[in-house]
PDB file of N, CA and C in Angstrom:
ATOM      1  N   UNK A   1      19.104  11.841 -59.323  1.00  0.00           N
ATOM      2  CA  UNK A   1      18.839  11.421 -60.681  1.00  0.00           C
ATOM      3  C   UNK A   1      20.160  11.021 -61.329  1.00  0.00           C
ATOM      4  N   UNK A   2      20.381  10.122 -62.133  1.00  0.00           N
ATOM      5  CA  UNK A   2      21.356   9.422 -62.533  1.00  0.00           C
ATOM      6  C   UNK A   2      21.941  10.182 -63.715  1.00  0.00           C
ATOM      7  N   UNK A   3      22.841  10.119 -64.223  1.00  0.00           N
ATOM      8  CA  UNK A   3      23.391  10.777 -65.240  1.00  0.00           C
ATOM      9  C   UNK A   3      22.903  10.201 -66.580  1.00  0.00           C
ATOM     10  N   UNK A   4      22.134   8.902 -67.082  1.00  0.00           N
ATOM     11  CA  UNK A   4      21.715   8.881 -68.199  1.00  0.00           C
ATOM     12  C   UNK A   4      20.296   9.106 -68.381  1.00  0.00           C
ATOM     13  N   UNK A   5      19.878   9.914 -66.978  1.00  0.00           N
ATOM     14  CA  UNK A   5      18.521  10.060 -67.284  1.00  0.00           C
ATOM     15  C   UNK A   5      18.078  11.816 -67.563  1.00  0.00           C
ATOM     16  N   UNK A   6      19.783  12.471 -67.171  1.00  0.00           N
ATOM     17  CA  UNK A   6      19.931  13.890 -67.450  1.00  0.00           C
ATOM     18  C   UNK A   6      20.013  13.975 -69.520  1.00  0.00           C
ATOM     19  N   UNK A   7      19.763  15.387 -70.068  1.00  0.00           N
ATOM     20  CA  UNK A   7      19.877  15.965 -70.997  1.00  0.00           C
ATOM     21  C   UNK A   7      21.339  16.996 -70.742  1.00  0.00           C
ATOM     22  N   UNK A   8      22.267  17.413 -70.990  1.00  0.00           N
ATOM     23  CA  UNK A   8      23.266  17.975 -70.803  1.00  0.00           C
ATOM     24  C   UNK A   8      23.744  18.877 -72.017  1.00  0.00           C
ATOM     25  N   UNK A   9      24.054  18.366 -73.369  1.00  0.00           N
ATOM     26  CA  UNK A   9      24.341  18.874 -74.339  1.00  0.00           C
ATOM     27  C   UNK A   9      23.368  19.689 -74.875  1.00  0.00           C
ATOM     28  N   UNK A  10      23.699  21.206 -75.133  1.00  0.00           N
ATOM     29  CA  UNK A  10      23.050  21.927 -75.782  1.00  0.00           C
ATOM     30  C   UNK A  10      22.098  21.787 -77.308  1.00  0.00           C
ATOM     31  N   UNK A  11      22.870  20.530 -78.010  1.00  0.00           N
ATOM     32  CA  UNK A  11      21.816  20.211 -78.847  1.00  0.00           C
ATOM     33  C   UNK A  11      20.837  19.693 -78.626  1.00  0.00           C
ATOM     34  N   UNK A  12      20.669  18.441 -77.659  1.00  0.00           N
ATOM     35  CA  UNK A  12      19.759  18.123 -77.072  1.00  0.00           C
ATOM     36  C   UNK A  12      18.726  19.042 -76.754  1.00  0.00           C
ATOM     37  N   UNK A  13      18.862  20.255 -75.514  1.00  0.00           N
ATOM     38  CA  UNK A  13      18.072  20.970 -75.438  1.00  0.00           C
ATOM     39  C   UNK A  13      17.448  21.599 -76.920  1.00  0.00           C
ATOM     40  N   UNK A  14      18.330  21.583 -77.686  1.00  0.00           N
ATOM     41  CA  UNK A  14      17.859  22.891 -79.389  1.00  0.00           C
ATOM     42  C   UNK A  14      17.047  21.585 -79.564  1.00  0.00           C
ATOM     43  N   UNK A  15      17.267  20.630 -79.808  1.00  0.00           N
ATOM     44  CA  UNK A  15      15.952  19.569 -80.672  1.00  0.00           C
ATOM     45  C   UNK A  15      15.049  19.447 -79.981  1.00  0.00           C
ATOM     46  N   UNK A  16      14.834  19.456 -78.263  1.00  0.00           N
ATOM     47  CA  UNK A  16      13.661  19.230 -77.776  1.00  0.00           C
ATOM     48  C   UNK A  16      12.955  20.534 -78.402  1.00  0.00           C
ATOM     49  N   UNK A  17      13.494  21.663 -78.252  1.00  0.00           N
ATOM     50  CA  UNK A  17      12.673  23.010 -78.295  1.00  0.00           C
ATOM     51  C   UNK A  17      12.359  23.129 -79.306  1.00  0.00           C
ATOM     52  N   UNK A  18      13.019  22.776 -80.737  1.00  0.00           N
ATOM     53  CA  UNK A  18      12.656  22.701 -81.832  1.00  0.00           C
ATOM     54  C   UNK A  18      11.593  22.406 -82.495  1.00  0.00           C
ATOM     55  N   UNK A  19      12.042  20.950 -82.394  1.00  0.00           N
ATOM     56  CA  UNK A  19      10.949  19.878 -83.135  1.00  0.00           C
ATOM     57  C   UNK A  19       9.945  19.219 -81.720  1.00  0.00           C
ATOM     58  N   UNK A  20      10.196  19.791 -80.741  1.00  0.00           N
ATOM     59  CA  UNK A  20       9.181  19.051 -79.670  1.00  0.00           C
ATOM     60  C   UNK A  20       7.750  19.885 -79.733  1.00  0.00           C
ATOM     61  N   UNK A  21       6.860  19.388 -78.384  1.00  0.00           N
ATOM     62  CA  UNK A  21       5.933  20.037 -78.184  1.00  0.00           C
ATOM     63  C   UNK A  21       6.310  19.965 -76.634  1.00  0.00           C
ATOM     64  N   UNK A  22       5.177  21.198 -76.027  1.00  0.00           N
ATOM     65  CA  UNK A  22       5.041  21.499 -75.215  1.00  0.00           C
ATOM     66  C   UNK A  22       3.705  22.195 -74.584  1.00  0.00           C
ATOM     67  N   UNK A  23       3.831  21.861 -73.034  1.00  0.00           N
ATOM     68  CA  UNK A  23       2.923  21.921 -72.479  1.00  0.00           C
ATOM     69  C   UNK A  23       3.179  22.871 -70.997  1.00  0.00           C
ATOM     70  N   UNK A  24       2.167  23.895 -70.286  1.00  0.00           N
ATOM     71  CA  UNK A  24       2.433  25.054 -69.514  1.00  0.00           C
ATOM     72  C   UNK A  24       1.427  25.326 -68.333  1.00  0.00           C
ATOM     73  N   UNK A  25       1.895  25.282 -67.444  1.00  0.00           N
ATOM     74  CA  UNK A  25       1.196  25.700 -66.658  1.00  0.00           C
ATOM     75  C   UNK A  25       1.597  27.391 -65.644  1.00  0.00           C
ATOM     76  N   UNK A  26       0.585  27.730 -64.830  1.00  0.00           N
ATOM     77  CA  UNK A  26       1.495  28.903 -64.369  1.00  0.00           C
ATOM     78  C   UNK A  26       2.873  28.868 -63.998  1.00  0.00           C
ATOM     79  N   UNK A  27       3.113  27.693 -63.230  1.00  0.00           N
ATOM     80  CA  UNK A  27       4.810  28.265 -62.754  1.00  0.00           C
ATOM     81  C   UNK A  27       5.889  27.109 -63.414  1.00  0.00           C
ATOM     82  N   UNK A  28       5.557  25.952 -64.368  1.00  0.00           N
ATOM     83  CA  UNK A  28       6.311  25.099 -65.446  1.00  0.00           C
ATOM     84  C   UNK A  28       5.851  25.451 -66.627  1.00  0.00           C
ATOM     85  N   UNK A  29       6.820  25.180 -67.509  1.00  0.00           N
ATOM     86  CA  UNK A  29       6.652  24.102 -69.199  1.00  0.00           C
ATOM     87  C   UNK A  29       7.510  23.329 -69.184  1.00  0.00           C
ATOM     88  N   UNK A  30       6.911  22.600 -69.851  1.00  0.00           N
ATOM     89  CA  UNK A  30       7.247  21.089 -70.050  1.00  0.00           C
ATOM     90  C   UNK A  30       7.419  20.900 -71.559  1.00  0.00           C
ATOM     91  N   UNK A  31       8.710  20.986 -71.821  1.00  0.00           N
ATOM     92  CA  UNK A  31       8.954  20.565 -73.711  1.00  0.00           C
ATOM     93  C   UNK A  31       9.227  19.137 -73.611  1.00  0.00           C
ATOM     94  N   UNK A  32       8.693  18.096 -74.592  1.00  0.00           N
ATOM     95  CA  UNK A  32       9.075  16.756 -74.991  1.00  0.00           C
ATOM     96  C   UNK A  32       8.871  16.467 -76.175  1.00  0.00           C
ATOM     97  N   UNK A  33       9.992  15.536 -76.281  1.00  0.00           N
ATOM     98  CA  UNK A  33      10.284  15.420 -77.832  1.00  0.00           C
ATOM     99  C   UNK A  33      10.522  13.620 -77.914  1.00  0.00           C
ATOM    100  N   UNK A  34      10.045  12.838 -78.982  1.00  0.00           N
ATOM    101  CA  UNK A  34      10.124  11.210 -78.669  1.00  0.00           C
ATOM    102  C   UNK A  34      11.457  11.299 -79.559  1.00  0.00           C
ATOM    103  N   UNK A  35      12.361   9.954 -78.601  1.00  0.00           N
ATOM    104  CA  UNK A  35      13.119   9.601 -79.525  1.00  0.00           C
ATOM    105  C   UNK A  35      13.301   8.559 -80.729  1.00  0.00           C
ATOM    106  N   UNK A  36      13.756   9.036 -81.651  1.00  0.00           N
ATOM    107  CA  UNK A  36      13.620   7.738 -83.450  1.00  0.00           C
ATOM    108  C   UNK A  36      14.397   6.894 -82.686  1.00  0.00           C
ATOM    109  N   UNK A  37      15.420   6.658 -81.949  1.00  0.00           N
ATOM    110  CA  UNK A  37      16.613   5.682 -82.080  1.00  0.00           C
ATOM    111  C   UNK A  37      16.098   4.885 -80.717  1.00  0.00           C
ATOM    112  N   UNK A  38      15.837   5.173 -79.864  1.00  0.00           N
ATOM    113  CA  UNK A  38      15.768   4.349 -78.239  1.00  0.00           C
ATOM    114  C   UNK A  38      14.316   4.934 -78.047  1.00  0.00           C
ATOM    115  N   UNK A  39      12.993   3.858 -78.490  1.00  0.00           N
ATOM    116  CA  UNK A  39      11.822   4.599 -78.173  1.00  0.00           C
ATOM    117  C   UNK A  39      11.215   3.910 -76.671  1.00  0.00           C
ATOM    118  N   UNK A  40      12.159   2.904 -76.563  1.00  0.00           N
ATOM    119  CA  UNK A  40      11.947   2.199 -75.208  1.00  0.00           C
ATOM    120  C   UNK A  40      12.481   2.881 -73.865  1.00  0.00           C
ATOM    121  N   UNK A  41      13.323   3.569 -74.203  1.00  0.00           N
ATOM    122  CA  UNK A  41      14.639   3.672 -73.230  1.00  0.00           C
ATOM    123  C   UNK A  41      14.304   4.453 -72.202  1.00  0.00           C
ATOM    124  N   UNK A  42      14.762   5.081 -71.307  1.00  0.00           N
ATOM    125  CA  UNK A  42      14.809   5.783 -70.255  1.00  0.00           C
ATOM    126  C   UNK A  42      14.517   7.280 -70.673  1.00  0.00           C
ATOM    127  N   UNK A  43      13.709   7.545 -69.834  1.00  0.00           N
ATOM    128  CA  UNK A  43      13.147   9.083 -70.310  1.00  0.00           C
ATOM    129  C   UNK A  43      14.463  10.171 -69.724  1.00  0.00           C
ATOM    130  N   UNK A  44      14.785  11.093 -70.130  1.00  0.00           N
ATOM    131  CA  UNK A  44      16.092  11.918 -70.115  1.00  0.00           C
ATOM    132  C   UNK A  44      15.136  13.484 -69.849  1.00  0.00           C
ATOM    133  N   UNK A  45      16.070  14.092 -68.359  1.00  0.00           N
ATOM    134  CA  UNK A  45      15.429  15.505 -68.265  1.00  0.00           C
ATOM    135  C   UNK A  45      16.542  16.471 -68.404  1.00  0.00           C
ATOM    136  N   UNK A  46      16.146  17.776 -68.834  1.00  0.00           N
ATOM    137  CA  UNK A  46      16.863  18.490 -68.733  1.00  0.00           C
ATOM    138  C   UNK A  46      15.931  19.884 -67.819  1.00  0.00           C
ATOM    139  N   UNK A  47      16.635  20.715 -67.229  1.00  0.00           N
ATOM    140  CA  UNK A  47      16.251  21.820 -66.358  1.00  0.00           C
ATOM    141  C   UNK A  47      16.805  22.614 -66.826  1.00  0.00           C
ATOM    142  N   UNK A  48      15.732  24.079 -67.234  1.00  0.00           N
ATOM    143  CA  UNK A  48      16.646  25.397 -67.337  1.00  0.00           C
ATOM    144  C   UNK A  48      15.247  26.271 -66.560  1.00  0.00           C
ATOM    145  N   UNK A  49      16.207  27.141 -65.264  1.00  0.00           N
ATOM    146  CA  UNK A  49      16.295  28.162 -64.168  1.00  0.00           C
ATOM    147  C   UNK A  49      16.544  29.049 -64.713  1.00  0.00           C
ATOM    148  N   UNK A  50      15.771  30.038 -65.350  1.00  0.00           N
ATOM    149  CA  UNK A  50      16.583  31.370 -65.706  1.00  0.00           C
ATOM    150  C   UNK A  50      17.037  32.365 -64.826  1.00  0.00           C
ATOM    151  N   UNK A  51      17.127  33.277 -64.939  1.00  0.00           N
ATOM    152  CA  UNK A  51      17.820  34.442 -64.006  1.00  0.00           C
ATOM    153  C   UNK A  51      16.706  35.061 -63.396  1.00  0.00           C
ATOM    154  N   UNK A  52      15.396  35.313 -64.206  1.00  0.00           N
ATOM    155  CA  UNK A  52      14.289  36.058 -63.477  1.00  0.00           C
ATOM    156  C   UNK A  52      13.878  35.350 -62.279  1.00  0.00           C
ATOM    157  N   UNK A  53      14.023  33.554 -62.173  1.00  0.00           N
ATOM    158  CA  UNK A  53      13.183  32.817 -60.825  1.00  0.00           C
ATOM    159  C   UNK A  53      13.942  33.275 -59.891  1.00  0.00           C
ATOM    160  N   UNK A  54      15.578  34.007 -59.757  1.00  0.00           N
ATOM    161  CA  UNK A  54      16.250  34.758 -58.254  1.00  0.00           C
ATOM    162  C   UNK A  54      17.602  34.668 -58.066  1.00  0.00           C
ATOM    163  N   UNK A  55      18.218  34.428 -57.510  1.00  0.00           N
ATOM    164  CA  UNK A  55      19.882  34.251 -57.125  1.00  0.00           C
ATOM    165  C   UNK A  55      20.144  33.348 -57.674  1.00  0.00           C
ATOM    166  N   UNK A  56      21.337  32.704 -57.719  1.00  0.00           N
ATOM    167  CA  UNK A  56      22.094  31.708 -58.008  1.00  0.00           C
ATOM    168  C   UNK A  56      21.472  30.887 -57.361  1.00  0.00           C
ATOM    169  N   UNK A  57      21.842  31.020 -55.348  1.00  0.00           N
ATOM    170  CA  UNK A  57      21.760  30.406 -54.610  1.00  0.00           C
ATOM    171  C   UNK A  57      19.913  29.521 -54.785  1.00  0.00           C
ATOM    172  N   UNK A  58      19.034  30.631 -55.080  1.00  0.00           N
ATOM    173  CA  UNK A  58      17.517  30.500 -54.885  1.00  0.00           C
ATOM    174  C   UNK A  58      17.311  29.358 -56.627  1.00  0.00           C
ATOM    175  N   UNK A  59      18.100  29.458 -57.606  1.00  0.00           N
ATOM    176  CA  UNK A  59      17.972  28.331 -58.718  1.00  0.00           C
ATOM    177  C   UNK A  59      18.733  27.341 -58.444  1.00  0.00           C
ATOM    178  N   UNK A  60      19.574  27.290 -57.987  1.00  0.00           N
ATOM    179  CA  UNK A  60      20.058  25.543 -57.238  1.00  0.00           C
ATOM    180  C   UNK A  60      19.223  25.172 -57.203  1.00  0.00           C
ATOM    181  N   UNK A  61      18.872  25.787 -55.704  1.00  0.00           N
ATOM    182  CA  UNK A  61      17.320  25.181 -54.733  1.00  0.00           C
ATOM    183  C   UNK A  61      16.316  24.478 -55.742  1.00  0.00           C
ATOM    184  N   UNK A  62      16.127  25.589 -56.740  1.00  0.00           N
ATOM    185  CA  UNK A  62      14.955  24.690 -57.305  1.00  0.00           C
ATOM    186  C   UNK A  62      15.343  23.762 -58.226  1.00  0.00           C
ATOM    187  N   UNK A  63      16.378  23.739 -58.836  1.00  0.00           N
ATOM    188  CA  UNK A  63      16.991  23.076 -59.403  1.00  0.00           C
ATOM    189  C   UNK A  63      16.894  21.469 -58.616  1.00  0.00           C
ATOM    190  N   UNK A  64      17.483  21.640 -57.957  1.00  0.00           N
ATOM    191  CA  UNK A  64      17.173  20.484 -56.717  1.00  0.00           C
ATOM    192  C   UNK A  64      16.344  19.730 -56.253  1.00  0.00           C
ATOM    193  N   UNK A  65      15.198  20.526 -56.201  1.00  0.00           N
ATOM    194  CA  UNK A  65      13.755  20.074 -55.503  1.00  0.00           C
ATOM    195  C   UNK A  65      13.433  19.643 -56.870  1.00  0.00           C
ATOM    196  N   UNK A  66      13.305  20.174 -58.133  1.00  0.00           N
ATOM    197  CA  UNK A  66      12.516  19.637 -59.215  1.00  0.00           C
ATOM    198  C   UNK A  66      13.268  18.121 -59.519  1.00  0.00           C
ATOM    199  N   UNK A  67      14.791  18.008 -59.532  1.00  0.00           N
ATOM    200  CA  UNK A  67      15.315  16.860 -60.222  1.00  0.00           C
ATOM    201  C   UNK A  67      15.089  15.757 -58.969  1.00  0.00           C
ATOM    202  N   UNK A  68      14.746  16.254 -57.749  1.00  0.00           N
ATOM    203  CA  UNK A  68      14.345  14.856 -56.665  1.00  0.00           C
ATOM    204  C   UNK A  68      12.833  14.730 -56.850  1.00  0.00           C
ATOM    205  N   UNK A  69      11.476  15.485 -57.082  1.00  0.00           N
ATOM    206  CA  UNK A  69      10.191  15.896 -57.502  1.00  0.00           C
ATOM    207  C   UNK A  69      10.521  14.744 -59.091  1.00  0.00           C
ATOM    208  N   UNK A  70      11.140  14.988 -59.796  1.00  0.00           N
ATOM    209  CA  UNK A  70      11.198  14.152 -61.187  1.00  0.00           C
ATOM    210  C   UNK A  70      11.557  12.693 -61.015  1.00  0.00           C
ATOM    211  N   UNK A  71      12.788  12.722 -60.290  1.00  0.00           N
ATOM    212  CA  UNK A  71      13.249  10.990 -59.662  1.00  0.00           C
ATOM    213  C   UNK A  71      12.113  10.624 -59.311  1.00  0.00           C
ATOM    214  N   UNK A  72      11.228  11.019 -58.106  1.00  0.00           N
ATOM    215  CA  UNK A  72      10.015  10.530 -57.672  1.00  0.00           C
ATOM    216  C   UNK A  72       9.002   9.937 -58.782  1.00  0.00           C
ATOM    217  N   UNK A  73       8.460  10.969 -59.474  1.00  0.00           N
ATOM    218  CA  UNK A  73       7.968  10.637 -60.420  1.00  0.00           C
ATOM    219  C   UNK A  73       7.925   9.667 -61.925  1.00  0.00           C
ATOM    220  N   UNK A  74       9.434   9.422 -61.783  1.00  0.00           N
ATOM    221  CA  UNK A  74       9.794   8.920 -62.604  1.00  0.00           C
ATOM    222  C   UNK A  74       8.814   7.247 -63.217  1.00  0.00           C
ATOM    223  N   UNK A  75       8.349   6.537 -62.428  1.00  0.00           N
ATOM    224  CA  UNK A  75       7.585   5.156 -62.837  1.00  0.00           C
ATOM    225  C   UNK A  75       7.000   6.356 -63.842  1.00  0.00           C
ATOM    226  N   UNK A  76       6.106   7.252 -63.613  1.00  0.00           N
ATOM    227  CA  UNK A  76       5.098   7.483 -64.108  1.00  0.00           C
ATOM    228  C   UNK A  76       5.162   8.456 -65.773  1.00  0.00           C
ATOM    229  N   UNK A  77       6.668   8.815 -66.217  1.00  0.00           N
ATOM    230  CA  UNK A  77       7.111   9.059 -67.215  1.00  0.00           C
ATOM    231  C   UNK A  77       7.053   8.286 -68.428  1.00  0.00           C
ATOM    232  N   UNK A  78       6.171   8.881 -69.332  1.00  0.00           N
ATOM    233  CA  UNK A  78       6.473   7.546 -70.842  1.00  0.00           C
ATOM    234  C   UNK A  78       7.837   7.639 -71.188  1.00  0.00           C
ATOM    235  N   UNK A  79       8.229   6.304 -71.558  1.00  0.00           N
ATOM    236  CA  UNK A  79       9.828   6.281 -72.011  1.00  0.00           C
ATOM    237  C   UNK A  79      10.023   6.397 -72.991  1.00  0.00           C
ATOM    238  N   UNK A  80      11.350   6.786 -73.652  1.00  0.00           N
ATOM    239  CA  UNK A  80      11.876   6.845 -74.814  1.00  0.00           C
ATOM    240  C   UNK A  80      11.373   8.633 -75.392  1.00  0.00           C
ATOM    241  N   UNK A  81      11.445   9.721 -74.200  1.00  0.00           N
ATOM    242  CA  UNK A  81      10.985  10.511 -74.753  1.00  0.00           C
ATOM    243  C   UNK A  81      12.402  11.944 -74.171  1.00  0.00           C
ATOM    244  N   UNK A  82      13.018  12.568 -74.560  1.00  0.00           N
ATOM    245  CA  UNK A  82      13.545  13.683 -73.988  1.00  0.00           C
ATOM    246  C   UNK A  82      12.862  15.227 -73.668  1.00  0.00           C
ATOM    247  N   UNK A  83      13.294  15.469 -72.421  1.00  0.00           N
ATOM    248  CA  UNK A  83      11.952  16.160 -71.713  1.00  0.00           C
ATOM    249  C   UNK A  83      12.937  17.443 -71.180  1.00  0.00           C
ATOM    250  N   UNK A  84      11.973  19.096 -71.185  1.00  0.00           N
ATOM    251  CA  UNK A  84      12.853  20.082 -70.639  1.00  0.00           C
ATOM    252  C   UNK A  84      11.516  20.741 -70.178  1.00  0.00           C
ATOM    253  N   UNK A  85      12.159  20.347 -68.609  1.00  0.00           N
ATOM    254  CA  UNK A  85      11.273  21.070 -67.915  1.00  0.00           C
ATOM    255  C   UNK A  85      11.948  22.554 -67.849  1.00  0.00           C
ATOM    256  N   UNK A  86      11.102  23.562 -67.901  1.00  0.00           N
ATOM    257  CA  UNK A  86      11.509  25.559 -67.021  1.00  0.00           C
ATOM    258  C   UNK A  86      10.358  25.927 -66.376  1.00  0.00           C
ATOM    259  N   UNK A  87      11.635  26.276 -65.364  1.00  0.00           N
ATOM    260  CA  UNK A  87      10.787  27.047 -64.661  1.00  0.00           C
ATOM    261  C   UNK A  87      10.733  28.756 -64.675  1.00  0.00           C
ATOM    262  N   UNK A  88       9.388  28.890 -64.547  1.00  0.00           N
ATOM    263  CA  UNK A  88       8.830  30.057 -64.563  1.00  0.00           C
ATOM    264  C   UNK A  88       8.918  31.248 -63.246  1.00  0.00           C
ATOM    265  N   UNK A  89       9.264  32.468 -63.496  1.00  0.00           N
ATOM    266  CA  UNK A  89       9.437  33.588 -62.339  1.00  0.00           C
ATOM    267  C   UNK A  89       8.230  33.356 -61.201  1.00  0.00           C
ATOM    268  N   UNK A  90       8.223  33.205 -60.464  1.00  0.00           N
ATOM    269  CA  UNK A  90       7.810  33.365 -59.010  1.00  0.00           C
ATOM    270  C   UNK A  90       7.784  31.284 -58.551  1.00  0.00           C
ATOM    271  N   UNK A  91       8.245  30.425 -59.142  1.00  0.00           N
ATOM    272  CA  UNK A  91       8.113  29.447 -58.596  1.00  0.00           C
ATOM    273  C   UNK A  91       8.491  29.040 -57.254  1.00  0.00           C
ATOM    274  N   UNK A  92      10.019  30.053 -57.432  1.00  0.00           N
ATOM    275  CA  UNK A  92      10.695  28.994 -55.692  1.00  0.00           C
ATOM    276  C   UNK A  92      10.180  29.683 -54.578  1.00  0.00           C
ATOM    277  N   UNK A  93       9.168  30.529 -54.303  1.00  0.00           N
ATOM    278  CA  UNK A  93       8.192  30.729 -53.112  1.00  0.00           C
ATOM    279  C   UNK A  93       7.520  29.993 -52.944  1.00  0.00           C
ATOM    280  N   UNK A  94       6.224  29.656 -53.788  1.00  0.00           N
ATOM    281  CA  UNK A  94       5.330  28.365 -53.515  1.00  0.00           C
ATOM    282  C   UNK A  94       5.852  27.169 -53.526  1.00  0.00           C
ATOM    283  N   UNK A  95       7.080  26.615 -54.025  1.00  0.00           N
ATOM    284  CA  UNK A  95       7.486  25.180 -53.974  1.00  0.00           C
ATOM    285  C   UNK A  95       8.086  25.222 -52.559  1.00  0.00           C
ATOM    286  N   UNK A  96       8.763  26.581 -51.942  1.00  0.00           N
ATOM    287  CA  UNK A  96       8.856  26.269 -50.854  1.00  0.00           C
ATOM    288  C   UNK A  96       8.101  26.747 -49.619  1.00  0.00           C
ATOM    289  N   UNK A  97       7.338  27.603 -49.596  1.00  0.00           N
ATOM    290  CA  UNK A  97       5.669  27.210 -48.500  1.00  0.00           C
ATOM    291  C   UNK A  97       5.218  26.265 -48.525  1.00  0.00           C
ATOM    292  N   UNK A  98       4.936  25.621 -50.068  1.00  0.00           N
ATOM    293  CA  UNK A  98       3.854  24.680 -49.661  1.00  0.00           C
ATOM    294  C   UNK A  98       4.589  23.006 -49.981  1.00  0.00           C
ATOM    295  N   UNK A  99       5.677  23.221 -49.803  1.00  0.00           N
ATOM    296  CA  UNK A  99       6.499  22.093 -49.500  1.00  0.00           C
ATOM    297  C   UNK A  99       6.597  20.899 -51.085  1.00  0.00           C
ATOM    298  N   UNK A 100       7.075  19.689 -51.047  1.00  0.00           N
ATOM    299  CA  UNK A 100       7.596  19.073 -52.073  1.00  0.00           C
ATOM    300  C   UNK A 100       6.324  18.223 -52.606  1.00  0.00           C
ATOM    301  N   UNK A 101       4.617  18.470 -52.139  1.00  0.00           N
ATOM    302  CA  UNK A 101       3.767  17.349 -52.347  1.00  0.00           C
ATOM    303  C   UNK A 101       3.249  18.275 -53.622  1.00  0.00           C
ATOM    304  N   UNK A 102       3.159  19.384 -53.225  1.00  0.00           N
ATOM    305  CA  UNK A 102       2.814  20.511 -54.040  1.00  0.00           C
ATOM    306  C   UNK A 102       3.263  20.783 -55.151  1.00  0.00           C
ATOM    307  N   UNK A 103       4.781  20.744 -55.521  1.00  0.00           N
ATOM    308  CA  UNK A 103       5.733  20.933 -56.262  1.00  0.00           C
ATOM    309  C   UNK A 103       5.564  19.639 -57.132  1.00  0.00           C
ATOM    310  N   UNK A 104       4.979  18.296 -56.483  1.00  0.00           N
ATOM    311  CA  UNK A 104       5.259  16.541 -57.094  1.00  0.00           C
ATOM    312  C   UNK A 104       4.024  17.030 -57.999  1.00  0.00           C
ATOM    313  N   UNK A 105       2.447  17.798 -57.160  1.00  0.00           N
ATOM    314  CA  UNK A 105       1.159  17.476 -58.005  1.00  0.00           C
ATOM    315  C   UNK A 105       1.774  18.640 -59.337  1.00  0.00           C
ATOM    316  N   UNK A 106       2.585  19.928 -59.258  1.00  0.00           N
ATOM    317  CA  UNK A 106       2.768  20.858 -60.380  1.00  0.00           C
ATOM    318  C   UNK A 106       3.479  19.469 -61.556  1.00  0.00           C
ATOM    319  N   UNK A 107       3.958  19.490 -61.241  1.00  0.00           N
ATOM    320  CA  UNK A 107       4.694  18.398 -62.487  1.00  0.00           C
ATOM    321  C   UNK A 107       3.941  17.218 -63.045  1.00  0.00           C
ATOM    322  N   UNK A 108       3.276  16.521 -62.209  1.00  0.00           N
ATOM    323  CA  UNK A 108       2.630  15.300 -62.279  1.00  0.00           C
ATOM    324  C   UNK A 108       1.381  15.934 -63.259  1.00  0.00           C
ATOM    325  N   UNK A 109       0.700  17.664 -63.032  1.00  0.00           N
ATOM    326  CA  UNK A 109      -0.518  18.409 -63.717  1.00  0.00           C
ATOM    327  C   UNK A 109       0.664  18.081 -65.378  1.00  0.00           C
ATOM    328  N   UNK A 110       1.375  18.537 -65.492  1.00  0.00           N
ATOM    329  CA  UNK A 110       1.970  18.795 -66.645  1.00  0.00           C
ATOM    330  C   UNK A 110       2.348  17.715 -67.706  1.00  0.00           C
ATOM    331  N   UNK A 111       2.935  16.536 -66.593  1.00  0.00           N
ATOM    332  CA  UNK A 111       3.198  14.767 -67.194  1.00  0.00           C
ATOM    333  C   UNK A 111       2.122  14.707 -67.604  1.00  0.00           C
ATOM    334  N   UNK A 112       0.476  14.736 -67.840  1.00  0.00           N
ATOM    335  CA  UNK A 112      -0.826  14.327 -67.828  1.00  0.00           C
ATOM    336  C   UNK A 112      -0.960  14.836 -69.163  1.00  0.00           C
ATOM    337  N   UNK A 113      -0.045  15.920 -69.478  1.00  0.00           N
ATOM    338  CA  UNK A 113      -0.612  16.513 -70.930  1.00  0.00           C
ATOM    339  C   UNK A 113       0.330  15.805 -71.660  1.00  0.00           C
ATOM    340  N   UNK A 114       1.258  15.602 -71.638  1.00  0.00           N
ATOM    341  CA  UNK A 114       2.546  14.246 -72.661  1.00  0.00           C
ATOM    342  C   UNK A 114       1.202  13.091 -72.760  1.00  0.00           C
ATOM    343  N   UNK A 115       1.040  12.473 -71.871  1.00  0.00           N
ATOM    344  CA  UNK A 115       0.154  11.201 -72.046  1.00  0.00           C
ATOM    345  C   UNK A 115      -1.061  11.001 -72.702  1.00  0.00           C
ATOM    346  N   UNK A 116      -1.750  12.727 -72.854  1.00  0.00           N
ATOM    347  CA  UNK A 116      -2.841  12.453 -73.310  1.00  0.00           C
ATOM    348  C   UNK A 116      -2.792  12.857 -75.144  1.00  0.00           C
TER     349      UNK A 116
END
């Protein structure tokens, strides 16, 4: 994923969480917030792994799999919107048993509620 399609600055994250909405399933939420200034533009993610999903080593991982799972997905993102996906305690077992198609439909369940 490219660097202008990341969220990085901590305000960023405070305004999505703020003034956004959001949407949950068992092992994501999904906060999004539209932007006033670039409503065309490239949709922007940010990821927060807390400490309960496992090691350092075990939130990379998912860290990883979600931002290549999001690249994928990406055609299918409305633009002009800033987006914070978290993940939830027990995710990086099932994303990794049941591999990255599994992990594409968890996110893709969650994109469906932004659109509607």
């Amino acid at each position: 994923m490219q660097r202008r399609h990341r969220l990085s600055r901590s305000r960023d994250f405070d305004a999505v969480y703020r003034r956004g909405t959001s949407a949950s399933t068992r092992y994501l939420v999904l906060h999004w917030f539209p932007r006033e200034q670039d409503e065309a533009g490239d949709p922007r993610l940010g990821l927060a792994v807390p400490r309960s999903v496992g090691s350092a080593v075990v939130r990379n991982r998912v860290k990883r799999v979600l931002r290549e799972t999001w690249r994928e997905l990406l055609p299918e993102v409305p633009p002009g919107h800033d987006y914070v996906l978290v993940a939830r305690p027990g995710l990086a077992e099932p994303a990794q048993a049941r591999g990255p198609e599994w992990l594409a439909a968890e996110v893709s369940g969650v994109l469906e509620r932004v659109r509607s």
